[in-house]
Protein backbone atom coordinates (compact mmCIF):
# COMPACT_ATOMS: atom_id res chain seq x y z
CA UNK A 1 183.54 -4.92 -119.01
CA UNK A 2 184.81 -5.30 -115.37
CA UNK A 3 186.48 -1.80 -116.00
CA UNK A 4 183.48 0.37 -117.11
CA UNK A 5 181.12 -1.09 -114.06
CA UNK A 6 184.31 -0.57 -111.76
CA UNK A 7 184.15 3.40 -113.24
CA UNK A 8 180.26 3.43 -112.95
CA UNK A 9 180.65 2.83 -109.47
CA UNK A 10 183.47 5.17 -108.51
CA UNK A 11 181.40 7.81 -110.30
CA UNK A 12 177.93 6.91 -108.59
CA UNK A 13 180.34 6.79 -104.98
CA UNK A 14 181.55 10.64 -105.99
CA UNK A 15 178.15 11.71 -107.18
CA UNK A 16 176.57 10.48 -104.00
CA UNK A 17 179.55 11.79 -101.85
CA UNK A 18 178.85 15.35 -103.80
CA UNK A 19 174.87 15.21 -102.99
CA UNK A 20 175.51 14.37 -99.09
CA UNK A 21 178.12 17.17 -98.99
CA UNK A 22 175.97 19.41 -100.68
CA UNK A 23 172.83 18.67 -98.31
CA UNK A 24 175.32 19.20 -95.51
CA UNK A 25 175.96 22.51 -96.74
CA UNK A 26 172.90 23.42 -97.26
CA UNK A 27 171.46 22.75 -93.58
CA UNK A 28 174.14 24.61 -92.23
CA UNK A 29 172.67 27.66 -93.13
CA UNK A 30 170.90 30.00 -90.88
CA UNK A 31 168.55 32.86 -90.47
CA UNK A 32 169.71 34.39 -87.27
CA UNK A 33 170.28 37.77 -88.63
CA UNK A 34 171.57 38.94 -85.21
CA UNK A 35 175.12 39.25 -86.92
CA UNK A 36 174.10 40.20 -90.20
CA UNK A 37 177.68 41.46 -91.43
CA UNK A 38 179.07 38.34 -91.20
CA UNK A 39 178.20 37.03 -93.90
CA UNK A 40 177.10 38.37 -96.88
CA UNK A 41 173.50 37.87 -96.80
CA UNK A 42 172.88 38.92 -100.97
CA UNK A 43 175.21 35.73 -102.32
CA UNK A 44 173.40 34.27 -105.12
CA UNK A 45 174.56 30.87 -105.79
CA UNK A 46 176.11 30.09 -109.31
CA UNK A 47 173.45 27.52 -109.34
CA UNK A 48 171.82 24.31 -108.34
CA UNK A 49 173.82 21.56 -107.65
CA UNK A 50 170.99 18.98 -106.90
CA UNK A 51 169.17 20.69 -110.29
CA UNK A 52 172.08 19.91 -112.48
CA UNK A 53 172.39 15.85 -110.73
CA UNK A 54 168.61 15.61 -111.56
CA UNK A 55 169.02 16.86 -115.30
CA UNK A 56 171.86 14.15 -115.83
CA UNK A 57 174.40 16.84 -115.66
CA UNK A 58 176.81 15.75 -112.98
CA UNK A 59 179.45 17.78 -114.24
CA UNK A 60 177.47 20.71 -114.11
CA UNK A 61 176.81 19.81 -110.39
CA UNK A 62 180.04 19.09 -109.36
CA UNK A 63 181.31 22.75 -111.07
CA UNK A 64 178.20 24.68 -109.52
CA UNK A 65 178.85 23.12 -106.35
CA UNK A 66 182.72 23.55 -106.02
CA UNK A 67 182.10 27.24 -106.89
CA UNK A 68 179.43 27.38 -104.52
CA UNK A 69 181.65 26.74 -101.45
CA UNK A 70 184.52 28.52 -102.80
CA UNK A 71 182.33 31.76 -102.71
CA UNK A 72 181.21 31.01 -99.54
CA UNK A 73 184.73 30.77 -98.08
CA UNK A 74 185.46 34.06 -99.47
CA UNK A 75 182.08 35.96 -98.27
CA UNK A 76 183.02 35.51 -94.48
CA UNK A 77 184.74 38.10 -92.18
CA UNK A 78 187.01 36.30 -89.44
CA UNK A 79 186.45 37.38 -85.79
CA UNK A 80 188.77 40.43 -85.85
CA UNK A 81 186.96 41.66 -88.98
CA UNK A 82 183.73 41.65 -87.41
CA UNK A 83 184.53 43.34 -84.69
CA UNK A 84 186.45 46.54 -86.74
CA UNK A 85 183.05 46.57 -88.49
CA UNK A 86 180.72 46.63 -85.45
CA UNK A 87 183.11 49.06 -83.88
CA UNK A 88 183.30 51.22 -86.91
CA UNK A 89 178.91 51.31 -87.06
CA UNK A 90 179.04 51.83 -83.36
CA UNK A 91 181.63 54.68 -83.88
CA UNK A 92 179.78 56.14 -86.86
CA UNK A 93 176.26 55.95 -85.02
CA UNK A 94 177.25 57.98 -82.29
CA UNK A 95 180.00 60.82 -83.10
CA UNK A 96 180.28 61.01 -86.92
CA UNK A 97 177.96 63.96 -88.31
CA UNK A 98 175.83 62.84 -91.49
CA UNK A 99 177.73 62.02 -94.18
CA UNK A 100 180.82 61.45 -92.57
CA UNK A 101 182.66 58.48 -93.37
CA UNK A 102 183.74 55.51 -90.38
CA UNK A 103 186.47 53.16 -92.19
CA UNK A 104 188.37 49.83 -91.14
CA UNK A 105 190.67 47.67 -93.01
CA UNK A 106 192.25 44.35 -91.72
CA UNK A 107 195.75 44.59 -93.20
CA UNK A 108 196.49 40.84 -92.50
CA UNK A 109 193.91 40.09 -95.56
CA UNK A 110 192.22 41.68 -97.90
CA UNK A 111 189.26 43.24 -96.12
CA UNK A 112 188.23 46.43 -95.29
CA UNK A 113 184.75 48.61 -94.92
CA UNK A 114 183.18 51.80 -94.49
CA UNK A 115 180.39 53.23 -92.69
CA UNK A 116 178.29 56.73 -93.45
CA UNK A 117 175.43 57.98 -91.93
CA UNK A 118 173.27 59.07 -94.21
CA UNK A 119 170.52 60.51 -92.31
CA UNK A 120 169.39 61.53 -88.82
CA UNK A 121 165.40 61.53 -87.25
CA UNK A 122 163.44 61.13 -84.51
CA UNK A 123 160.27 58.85 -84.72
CA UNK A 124 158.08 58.25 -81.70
CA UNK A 125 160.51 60.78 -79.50
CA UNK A 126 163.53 58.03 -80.09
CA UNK A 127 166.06 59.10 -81.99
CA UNK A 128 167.32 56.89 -85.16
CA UNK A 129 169.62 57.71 -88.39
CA UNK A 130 169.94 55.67 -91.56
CA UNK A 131 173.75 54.52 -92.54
CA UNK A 132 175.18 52.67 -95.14
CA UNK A 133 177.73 49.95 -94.78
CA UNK A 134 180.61 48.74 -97.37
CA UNK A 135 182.33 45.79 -96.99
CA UNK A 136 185.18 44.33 -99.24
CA UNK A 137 186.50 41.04 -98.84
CA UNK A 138 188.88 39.50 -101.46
CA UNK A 139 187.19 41.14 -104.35
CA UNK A 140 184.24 40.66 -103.50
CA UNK A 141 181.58 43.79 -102.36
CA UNK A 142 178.80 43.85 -100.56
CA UNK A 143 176.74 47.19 -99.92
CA UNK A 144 173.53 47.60 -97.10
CA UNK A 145 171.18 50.43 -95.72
CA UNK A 146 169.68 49.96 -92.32
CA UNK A 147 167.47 51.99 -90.25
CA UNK A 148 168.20 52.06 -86.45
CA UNK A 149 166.57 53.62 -83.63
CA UNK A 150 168.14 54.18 -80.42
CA UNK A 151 166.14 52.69 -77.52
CA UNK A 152 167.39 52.92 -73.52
CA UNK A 153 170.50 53.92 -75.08
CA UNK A 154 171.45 50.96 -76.81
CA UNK A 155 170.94 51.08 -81.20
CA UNK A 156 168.01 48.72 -81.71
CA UNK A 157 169.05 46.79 -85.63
């Protein structure tokens, strides 16, 4: 009997362990959008760890929650990365006609991207163009439009 309560605790300890974690995690996150690229903002978790504890499914938690951070590993760009993106929208914003494609590719991982304007206006005398932006980053993909307008020369996001 001294077995099973020993095991009832170690899994309570790793269940609790798992929560904390998991609430770590998740007030980590932010909504500064100023770098918007770096991570990719669309991720849609596998599901809810905390859900699956308070269903009595701690399996289920501890799989939705290992695949959560997994994913997130994978969805970030490292510094270099970010910077061949920005460069490549800065590049593509103001020399590439529309339609032209801006690419990068880190070849110390597997990451690269691609930027194409799509479409060029002026609204309120400033003048702004639509692009899209592709990013792939070990398998995964991640597509975006933006608008941007250019204001005292600098691209306004």
């Amino acid at each position: 009997m001294g077995g099973v309560t020993n095991l009832i605790k170690k899994i309570k300890t790793k269940a609790f362990f798992l929560i904390i974690i998991s609430l770590i995690f998740t007030n980590c996150t932010t909504t500064n959008h100023t770098k918007t690229e770096k991570k990719i903002l669309d991720y849609k978790s596998s599901g809810s760890a905390l859900n699956a504890l308070s269903l009595g499914v701690p399996g289920a938690a501890i799989l939705f929650l290992t695949v959560d951070i997994n994913n997130y590993r994978r969805f970030n760009l490292n510094d270099k990365e970010i910077k061949m993106h920005t460069d490549a929208i800065q590049i593509a914003l103001n020399h590439a006609p529309n339609g032209e494609i801006v690419r990068w590719h880190n070849g110390d991982r597997l990451a690269s991207g691609k930027i194409r304007v799509v479409k060029t206006y002026y609204k309120n005398d400033r003048y702004c163009r639509i692009f899209q932006s592709y990013i792939k980053l070990n398998g995964a993909e991640k597509h975006n439009t933006k608008h941007v307008c250019k204001v005292n020369n600098v691209w306004e996001f």
